[in-house]
Structures are given as structure tokens and as C-alpha cells.
Protein backbone atom coordinates (compact mmCIF):
# COMPACT_ATOMS: atom_id res chain seq x y z
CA UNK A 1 0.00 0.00 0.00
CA UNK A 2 1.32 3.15 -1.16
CA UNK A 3 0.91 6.48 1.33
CA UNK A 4 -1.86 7.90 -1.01
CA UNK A 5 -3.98 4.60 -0.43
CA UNK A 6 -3.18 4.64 3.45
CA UNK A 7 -3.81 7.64 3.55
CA UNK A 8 -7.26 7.26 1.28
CA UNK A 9 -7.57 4.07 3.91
CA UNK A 10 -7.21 6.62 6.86
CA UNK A 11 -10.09 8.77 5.74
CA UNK A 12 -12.40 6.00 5.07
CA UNK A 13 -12.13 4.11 8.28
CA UNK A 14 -14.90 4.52 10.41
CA UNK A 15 -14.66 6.69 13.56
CA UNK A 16 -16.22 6.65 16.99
CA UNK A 17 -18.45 9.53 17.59
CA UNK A 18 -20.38 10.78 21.02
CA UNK A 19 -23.45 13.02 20.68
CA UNK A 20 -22.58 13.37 16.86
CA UNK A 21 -18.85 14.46 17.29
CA UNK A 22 -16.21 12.23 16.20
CA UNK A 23 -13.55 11.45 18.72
CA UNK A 24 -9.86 12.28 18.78
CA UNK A 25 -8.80 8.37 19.34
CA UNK A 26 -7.95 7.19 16.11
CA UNK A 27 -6.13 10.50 14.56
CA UNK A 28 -4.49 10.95 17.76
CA UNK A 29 -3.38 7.33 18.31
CA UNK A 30 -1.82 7.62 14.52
CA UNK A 31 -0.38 10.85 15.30
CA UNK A 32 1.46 8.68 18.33
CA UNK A 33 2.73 6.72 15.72
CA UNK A 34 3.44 9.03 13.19
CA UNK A 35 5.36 11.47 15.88
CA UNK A 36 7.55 8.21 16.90
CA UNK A 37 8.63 7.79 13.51
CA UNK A 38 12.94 7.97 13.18
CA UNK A 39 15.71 6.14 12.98
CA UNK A 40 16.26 6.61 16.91
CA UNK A 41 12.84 4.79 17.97
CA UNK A 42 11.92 0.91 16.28
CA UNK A 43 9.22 0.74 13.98
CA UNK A 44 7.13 -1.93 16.31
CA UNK A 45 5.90 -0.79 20.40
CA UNK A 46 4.73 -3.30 22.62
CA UNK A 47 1.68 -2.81 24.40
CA UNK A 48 3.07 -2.54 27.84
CA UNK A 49 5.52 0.08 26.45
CA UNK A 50 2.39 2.31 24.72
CA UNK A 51 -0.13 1.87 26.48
CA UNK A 52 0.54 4.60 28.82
CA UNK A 53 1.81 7.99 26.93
CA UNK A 54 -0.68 6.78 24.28
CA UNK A 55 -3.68 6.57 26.62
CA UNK A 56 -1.91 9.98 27.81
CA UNK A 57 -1.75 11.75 24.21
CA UNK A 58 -5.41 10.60 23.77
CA UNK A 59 -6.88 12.31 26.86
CA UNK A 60 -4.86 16.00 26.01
CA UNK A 61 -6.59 15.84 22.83
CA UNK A 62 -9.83 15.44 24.87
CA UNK A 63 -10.17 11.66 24.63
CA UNK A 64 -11.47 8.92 27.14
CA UNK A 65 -7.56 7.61 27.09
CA UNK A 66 -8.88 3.78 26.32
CA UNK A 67 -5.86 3.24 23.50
CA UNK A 68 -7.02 -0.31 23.13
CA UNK A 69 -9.87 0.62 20.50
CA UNK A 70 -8.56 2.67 18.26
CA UNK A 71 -5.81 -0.30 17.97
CA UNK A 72 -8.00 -3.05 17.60
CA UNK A 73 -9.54 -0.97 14.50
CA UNK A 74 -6.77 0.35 13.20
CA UNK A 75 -4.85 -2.68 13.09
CA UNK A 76 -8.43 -4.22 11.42
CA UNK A 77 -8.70 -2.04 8.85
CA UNK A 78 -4.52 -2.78 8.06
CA UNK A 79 -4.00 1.20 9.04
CA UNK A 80 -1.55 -0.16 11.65
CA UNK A 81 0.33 -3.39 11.82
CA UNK A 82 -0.10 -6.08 14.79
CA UNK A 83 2.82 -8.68 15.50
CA UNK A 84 1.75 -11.40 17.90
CA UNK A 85 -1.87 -11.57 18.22
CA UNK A 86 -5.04 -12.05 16.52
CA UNK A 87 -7.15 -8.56 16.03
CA UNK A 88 -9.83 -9.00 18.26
CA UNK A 89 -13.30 -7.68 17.63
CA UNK A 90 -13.72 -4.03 17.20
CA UNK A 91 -16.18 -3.04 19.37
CA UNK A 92 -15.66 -4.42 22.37
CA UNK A 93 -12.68 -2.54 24.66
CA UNK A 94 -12.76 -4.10 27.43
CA UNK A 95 -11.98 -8.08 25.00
CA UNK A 96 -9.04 -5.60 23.32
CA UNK A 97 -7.69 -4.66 26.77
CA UNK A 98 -7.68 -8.42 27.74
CA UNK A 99 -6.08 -9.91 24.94
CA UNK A 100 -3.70 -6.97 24.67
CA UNK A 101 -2.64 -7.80 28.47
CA UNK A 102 -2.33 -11.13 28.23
CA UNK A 103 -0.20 -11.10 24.77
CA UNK A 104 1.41 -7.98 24.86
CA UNK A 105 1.28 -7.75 20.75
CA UNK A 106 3.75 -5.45 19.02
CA UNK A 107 2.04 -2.12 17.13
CA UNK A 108 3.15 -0.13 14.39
CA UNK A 109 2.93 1.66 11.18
CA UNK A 110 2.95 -0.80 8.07
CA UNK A 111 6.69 -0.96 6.82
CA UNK A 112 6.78 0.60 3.60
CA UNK A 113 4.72 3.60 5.21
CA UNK A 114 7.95 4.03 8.27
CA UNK A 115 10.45 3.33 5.31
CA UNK A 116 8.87 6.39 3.24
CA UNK A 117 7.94 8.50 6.34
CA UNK A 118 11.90 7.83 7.64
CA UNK A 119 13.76 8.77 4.06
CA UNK A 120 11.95 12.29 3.70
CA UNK A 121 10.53 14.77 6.64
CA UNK A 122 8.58 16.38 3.92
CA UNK A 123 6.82 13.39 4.35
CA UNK A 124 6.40 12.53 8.22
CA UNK A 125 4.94 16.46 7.89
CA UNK A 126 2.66 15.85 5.33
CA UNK A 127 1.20 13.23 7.14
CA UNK A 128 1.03 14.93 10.22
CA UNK A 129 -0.64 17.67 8.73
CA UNK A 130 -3.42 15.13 7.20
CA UNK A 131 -3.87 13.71 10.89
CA UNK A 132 -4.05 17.17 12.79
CA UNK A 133 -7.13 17.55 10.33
CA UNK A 134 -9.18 14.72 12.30
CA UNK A 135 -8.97 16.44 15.28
């Protein structure tokens, strides 16, 4: 998948939404990802090692801080890659949060999306910029 069609994949996933607003999890939780992307920091984060300053990053942007849904969709809809686990159903947190404890799966950005994002900042800011739109 090129970064036009994950990007195209981005705006076409669905998004949770309270009283008719759409929440900050998902762009927020890419923006993590995004914002972790160089050659100082590996491509893959286990849960135990996310969990908390991404459950952080989604309450400042006025989120719940429950990281473990946006995952389980993302990682569904092949936005973000999973290493270690099935992708368990996406509307259920609280099955996420216990197969996410009890496996402690590795999430990421698909490869070829770090690999382009790493080789050209014009890029990682491009994509930021797309994100920060969401919220």
C-alpha cells in the first residue's frame, strides 16, 4: 500500500463519535505513531511500552484515554500493523484490553509507510498535517 492509499484508507475508516462528534482516538493514536517515527525509535511498540503515553496523548486531545480501540480498529482495517496476536473484535474494549494484556502484541505503522515516512521529513509532515485535520 502506497501512502496515497493509506492515507485514502485513513479517511475511510470509520470513527467513533459521542453526541454526533467524532472522537480524537484514532487521529491521535496515529499521530502517536506518526510522531515516533525515526531512525532513533523501532518501527514496532509493545503494548506494555504504549499503552501509557498513548492513553496519555489521547486524553490531552480530549479523549477517554482507552488506547485499546482505536488499535483493535486500526490494526483491522490494516492502518496499523499487529505482530503477535489475533485482532480481536472491534467493538468491544474491554476483549481488546484483555487480549492486549495477556499477549502484549507489538504495534506499528505498516513498513513501507515508516520506510517512506523515515527517508523524507517532507513526508512525516505531510502526514502529520493530514492527521491534525481529524482532530
Amino acid at each position: 500500500m502506497n501512502l496515497d492509499n493509506w492515507l485514502g484508507e485513513i479517511s475511510n475508516c470509520k470513527r467513533g463519535s459521542i453526541n454526533g462528534l467524532d472522537r480524537p482516538h484514532q487521529p491521535t493514536t496515529l499521530l502517536w505513531f506518526v510522531d515516533q517515527c525515526s531512525f532513533d525509535n523501532p518501527r514496532l511498540h509493545l503494548w506494555t511500552d504504549l499503552r501509557v503515553p498513548l492513553n496519555k496523548s489521547i486524553q490531552l486531545q480530549g479523549g477517554a484515554g482507552n488506547c485499546q480501540s482505536p488499535l483493535a480498529v486500526l490494526t483491522r482495517s490494516k492502518i496499523l500493523e499487529i505482530s503477535g496476536e489475533e485482532i480481536p473484535e472491534t467493538g468491544n474494549a474491554s476483549i481488546a484490553l484483555k487480549l492486549f494484556n495477556s499477549s502484549n502484541p507489538s504495534f506499528g505503522l505498516p513498513q513501507n509507510i515508516w520506510n517512506f515516512l523515515i527517508k523524507e521529513p517532507n513526508n512525516k509532515g505531510r502526514v502529520q498535517i493530514f492527521l491534525q485535520n481529524f482532530l
